[in-house]
PDB file of N, CA and C in Angstrom:
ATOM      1  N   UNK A   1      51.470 -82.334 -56.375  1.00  0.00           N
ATOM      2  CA  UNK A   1      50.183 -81.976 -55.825  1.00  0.00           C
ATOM      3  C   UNK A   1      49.296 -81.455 -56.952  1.00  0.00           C
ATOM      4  N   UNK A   2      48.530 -81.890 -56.877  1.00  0.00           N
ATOM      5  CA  UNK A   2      47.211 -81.381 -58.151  1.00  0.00           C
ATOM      6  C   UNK A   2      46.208 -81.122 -57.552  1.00  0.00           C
ATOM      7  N   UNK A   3      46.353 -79.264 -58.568  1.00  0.00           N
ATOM      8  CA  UNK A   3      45.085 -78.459 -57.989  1.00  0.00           C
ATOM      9  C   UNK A   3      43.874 -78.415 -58.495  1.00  0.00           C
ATOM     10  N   UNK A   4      43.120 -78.815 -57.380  1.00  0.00           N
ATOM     11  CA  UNK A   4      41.690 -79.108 -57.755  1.00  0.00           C
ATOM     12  C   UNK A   4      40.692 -77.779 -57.500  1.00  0.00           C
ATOM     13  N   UNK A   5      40.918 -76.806 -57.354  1.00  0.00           N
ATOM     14  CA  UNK A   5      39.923 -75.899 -57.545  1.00  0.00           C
ATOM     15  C   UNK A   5      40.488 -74.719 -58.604  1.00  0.00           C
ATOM     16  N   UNK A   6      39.679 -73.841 -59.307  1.00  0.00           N
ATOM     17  CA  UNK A   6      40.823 -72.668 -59.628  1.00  0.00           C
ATOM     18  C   UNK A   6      39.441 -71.483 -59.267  1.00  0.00           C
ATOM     19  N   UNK A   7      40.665 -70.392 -59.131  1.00  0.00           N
ATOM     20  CA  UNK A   7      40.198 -68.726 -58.331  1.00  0.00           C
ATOM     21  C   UNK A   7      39.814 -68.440 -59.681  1.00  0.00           C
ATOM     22  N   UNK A   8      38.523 -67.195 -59.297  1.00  0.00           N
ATOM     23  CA  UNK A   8      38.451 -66.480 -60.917  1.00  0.00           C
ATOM     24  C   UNK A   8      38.661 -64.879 -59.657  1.00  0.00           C
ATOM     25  N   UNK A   9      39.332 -64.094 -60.330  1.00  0.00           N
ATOM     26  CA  UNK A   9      39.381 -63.058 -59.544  1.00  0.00           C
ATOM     27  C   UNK A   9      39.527 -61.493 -60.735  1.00  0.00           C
ATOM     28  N   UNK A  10      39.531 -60.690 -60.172  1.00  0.00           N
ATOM     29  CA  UNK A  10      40.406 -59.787 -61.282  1.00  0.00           C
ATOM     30  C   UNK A  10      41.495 -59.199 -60.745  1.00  0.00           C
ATOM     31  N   UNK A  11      42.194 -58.196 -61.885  1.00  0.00           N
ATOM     32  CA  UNK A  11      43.589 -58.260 -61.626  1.00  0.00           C
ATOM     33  C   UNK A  11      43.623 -57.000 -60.674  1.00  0.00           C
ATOM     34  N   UNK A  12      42.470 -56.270 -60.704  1.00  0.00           N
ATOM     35  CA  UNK A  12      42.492 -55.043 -59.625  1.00  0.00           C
ATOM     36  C   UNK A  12      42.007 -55.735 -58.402  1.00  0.00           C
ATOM     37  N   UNK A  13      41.669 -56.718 -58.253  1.00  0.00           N
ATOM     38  CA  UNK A  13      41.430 -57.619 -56.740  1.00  0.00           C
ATOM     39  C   UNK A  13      42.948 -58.151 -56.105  1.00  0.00           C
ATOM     40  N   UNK A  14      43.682 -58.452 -57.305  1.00  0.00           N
ATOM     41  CA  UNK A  14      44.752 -59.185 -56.843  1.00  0.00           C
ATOM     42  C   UNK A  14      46.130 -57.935 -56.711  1.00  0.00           C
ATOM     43  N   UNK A  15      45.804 -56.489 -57.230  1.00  0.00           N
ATOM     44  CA  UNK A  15      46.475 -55.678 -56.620  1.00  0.00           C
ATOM     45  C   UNK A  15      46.274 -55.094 -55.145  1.00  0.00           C
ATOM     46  N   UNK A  16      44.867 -55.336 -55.140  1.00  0.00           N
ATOM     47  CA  UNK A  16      44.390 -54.180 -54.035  1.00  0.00           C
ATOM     48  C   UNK A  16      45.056 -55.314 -53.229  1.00  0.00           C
ATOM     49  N   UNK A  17      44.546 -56.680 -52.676  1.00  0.00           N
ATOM     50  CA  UNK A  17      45.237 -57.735 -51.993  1.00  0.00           C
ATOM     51  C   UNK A  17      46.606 -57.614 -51.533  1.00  0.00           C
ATOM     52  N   UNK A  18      46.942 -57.530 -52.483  1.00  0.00           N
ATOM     53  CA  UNK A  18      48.899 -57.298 -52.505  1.00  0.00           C
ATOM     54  C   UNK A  18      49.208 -56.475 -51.702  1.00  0.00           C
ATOM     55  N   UNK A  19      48.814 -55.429 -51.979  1.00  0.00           N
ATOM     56  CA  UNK A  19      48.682 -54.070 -51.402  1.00  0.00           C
ATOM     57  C   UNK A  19      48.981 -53.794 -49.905  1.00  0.00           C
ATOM     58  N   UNK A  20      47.349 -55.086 -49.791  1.00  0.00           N
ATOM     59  CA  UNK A  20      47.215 -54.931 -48.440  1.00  0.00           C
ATOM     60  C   UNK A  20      48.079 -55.381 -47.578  1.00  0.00           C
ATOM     61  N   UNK A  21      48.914 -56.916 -48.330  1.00  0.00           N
ATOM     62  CA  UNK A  21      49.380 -57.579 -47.391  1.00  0.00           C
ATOM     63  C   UNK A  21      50.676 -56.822 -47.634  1.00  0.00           C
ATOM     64  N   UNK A  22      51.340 -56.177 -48.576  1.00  0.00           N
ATOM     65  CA  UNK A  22      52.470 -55.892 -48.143  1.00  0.00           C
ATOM     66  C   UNK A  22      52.717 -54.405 -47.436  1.00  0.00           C
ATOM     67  N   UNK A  23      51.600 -53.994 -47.280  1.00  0.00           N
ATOM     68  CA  UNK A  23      51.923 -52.628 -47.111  1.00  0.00           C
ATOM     69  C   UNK A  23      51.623 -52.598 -45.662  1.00  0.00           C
ATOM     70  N   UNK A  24      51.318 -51.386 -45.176  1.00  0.00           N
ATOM     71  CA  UNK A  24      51.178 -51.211 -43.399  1.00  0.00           C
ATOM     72  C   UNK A  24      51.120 -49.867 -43.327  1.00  0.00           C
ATOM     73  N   UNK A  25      50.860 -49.079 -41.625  1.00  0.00           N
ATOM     74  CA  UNK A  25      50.640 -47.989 -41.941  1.00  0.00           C
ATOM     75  C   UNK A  25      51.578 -47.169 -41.703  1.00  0.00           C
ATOM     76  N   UNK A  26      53.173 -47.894 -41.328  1.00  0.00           N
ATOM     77  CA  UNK A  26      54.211 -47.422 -41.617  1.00  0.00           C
ATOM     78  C   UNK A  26      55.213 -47.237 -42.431  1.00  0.00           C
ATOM     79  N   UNK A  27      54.656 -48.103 -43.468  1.00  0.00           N
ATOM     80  CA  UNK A  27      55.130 -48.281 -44.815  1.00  0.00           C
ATOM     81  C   UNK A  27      54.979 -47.317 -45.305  1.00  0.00           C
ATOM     82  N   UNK A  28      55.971 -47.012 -46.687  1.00  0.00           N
ATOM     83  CA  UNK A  28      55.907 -45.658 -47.442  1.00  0.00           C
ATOM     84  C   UNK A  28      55.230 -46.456 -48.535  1.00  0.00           C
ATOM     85  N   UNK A  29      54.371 -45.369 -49.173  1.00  0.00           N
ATOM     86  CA  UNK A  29      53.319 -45.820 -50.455  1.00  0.00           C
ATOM     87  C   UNK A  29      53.973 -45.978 -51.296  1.00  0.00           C
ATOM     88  N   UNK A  30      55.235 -45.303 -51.495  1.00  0.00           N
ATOM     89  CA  UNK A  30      56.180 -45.638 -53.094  1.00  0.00           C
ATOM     90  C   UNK A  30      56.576 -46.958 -52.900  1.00  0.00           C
ATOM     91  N   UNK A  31      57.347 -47.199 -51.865  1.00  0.00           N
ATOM     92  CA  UNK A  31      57.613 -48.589 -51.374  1.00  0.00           C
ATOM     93  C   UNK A  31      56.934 -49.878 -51.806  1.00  0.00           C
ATOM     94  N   UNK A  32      55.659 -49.349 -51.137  1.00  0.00           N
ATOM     95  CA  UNK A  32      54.889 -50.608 -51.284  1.00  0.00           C
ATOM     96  C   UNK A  32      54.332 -51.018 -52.814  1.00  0.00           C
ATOM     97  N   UNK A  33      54.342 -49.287 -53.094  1.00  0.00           N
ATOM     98  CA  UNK A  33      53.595 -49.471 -55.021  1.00  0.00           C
ATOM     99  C   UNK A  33      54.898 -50.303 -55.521  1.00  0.00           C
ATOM    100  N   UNK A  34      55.797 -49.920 -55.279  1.00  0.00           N
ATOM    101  CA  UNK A  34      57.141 -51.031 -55.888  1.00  0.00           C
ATOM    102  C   UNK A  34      57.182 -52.698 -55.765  1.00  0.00           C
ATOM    103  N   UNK A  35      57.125 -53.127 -54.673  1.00  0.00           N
ATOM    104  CA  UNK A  35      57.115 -53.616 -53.889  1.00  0.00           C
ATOM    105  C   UNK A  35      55.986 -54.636 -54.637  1.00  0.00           C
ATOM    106  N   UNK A  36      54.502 -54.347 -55.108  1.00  0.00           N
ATOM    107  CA  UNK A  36      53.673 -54.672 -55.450  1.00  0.00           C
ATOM    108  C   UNK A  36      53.997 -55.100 -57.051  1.00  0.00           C
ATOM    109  N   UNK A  37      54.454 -53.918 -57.583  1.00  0.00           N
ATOM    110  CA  UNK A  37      54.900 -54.280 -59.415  1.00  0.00           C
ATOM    111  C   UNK A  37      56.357 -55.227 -59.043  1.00  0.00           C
ATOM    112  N   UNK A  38      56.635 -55.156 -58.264  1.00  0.00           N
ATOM    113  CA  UNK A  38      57.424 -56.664 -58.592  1.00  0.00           C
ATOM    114  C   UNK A  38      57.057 -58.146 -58.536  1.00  0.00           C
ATOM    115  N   UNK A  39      55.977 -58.107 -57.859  1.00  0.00           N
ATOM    116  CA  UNK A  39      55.316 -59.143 -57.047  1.00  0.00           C
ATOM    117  C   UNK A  39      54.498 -59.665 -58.377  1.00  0.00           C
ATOM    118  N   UNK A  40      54.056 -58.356 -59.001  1.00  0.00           N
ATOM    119  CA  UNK A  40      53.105 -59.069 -60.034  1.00  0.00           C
ATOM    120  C   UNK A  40      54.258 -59.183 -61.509  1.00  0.00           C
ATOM    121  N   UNK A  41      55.204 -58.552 -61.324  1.00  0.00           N
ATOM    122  CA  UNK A  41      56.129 -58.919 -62.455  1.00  0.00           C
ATOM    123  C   UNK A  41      56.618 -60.388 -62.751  1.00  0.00           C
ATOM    124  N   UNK A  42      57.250 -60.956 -61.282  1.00  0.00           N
ATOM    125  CA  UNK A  42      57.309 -62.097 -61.075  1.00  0.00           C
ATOM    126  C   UNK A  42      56.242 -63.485 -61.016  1.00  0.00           C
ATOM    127  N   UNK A  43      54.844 -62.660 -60.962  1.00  0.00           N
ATOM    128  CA  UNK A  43      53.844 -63.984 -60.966  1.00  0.00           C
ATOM    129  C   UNK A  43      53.745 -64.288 -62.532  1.00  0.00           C
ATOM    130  N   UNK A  44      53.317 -62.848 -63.282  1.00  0.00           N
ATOM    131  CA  UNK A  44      53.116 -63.000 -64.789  1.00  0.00           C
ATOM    132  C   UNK A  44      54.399 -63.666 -65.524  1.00  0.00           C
ATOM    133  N   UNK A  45      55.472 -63.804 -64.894  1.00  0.00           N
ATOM    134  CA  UNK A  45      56.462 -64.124 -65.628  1.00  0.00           C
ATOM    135  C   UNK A  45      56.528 -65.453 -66.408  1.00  0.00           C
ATOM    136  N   UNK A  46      56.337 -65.188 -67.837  1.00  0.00           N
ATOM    137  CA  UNK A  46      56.418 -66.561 -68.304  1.00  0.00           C
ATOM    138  C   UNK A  46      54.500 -67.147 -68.732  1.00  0.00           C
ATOM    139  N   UNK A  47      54.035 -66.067 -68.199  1.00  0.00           N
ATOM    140  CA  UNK A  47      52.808 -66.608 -68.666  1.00  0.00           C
ATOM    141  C   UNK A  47      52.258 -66.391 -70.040  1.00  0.00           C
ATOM    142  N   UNK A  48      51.620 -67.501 -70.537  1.00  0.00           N
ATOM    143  CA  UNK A  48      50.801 -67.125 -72.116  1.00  0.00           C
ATOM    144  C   UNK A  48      49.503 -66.804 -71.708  1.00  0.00           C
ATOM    145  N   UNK A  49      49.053 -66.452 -72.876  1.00  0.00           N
ATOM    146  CA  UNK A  49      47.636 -66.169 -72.794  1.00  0.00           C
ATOM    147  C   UNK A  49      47.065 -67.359 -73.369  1.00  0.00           C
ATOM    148  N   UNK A  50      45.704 -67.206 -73.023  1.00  0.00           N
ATOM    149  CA  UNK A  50      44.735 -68.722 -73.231  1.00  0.00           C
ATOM    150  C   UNK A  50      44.571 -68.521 -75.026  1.00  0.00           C
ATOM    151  N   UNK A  51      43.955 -69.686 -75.304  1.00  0.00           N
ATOM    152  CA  UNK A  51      43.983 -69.385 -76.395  1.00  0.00           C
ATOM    153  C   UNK A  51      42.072 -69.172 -76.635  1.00  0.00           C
ATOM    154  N   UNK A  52      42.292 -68.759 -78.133  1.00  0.00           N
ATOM    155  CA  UNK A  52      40.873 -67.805 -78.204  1.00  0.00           C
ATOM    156  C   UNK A  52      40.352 -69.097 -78.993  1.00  0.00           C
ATOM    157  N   UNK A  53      38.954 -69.524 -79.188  1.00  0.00           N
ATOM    158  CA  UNK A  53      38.352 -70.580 -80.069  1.00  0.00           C
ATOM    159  C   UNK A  53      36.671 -69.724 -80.775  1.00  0.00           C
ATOM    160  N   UNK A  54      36.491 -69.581 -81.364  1.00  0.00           N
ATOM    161  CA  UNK A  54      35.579 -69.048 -81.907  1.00  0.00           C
ATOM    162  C   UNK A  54      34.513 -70.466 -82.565  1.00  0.00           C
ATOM    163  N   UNK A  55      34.543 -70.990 -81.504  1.00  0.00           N
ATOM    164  CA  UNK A  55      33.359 -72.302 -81.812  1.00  0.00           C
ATOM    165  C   UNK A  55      32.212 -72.203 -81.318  1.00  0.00           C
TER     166      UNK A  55
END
């Protein structure tokens, strides 16, 4: 499948998000703060950074 659009977001959008969806209002906040740094441990995993061009 080839993706034809891409998101520009930031990375405090894509925590607060996380957040939301994993958390609840019975959820414990340590939980979910965990819960969240794994989520983004596992997305970044393996990623490079773009490269820089000064053209």
């Amino acid at each position: 499948m080839k993706q034809s659009e891409k998101w520009q977001t930031t990375l405090g959008d894509l925590i607060v998000a996380l957040t939301d969806a994993v958390g609840g209002p019975e959820r414990d906040e340590q939980k979910t703060y965990a819960l969240v740094s794994f989520i983004l441990a596992d997305l970044f995993k393996g990623a490079k950074p773009r490269e820089l061009s000064w053209e």
